[in-house]
Protein backbone atom coordinates (compact mmCIF):
# COMPACT_ATOMS: atom_id res chain seq x y z
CA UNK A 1 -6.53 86.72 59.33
CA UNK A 2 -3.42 85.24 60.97
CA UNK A 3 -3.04 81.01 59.99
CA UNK A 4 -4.44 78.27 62.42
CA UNK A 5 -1.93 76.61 63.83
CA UNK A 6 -2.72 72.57 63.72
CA UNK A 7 -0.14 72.14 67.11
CA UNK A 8 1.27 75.06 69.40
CA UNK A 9 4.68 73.61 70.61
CA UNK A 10 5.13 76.93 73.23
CA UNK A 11 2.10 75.33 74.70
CA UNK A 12 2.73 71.70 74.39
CA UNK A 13 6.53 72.27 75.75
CA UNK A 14 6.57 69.57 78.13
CA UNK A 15 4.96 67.08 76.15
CA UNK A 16 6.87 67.73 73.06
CA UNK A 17 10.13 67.24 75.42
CA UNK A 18 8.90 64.03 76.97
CA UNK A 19 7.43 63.00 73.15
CA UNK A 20 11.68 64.12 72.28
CA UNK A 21 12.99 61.84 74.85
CA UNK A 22 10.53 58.63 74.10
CA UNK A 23 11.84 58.37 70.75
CA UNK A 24 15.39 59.44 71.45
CA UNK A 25 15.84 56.01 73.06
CA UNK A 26 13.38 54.22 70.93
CA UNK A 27 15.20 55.16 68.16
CA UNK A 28 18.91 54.51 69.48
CA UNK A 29 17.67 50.90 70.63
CA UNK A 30 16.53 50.26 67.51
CA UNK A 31 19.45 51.23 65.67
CA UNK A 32 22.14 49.99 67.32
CA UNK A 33 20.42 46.00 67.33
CA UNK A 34 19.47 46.88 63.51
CA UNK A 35 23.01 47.86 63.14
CA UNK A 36 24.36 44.48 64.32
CA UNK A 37 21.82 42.69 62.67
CA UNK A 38 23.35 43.93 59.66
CA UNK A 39 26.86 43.32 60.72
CA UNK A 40 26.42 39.70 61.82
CA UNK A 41 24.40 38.85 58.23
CA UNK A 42 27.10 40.41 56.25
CA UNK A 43 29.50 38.26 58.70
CA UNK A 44 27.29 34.81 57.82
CA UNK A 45 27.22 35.46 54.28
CA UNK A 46 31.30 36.18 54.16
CA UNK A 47 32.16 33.28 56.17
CA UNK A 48 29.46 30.61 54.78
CA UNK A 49 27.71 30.38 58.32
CA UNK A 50 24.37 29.83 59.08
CA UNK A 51 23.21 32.48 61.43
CA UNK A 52 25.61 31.88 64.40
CA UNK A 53 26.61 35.53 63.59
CA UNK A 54 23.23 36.98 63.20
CA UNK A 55 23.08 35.69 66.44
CA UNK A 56 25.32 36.80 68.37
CA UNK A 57 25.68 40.55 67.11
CA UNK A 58 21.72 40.86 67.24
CA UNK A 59 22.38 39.97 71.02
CA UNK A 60 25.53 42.58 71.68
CA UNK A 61 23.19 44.80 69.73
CA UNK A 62 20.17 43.99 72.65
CA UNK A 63 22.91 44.72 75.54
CA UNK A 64 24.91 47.29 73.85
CA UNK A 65 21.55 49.34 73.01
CA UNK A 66 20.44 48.63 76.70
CA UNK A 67 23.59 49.93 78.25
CA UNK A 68 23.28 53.24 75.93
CA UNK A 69 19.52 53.61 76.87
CA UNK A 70 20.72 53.14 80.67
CA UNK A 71 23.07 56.22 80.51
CA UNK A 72 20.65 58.68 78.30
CA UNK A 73 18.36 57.92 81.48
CA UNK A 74 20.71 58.18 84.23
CA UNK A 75 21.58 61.37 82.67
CA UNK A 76 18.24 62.49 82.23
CA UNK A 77 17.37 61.69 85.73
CA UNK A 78 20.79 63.48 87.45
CA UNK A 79 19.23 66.90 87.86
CA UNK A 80 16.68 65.58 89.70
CA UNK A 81 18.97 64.87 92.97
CA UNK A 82 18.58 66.62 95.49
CA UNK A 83 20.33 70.30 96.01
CA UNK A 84 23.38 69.87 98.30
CA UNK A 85 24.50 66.39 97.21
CA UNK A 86 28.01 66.05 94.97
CA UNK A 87 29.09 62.88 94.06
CA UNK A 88 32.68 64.12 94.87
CA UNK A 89 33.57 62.90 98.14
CA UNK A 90 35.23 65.94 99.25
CA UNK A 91 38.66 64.95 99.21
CA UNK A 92 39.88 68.24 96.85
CA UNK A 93 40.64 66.11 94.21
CA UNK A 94 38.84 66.18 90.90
């Protein structure tokens, strides 16, 4: 008697990919904002300031994470143009 299998990823594919993908960027927006949050503490605690650190890398840890989430998508979502369209503009130079 062959073993149940609990999940069957060969026919979960596409969920398992989009499940991938979720927490892909969930992950990388967490860690780059958890990342500065540790940067700008160790920052206040070096330089005897209260927070204005923190601050300030927890925000370029907020846009920094956002940019990075912006490209996974964008390059996610570029083989879904349509056929036929290049974003050279034919000029013969690469």
């Amino acid at each position: 008697m062959a073993p149940r299998r609990v999940f069957d990823y060969r026919q979960n594919k596409t969920w398992t990919e989009n499940l991938h993908v979720v927490m892909q960027i969930g992950l990388t927006m967490a860690g780059s904002i958890v990342f500065c949050l540790f940067v700008g503490l160790y920052l206040d605690r070096w330089l005897g300031t209260k927070g204005i650190f923190t601050t300030i890398f927890i925000v370029l840890g907020i846009i920094g994470g956002g940019i990075v989430v912006y490209r996974q998508i964008m390059e996610l979502a570029e083989p879904m143009k349509p056929p036929g369209r290049s974003d050279h503009h034919g000029n013969g130079t690469d």
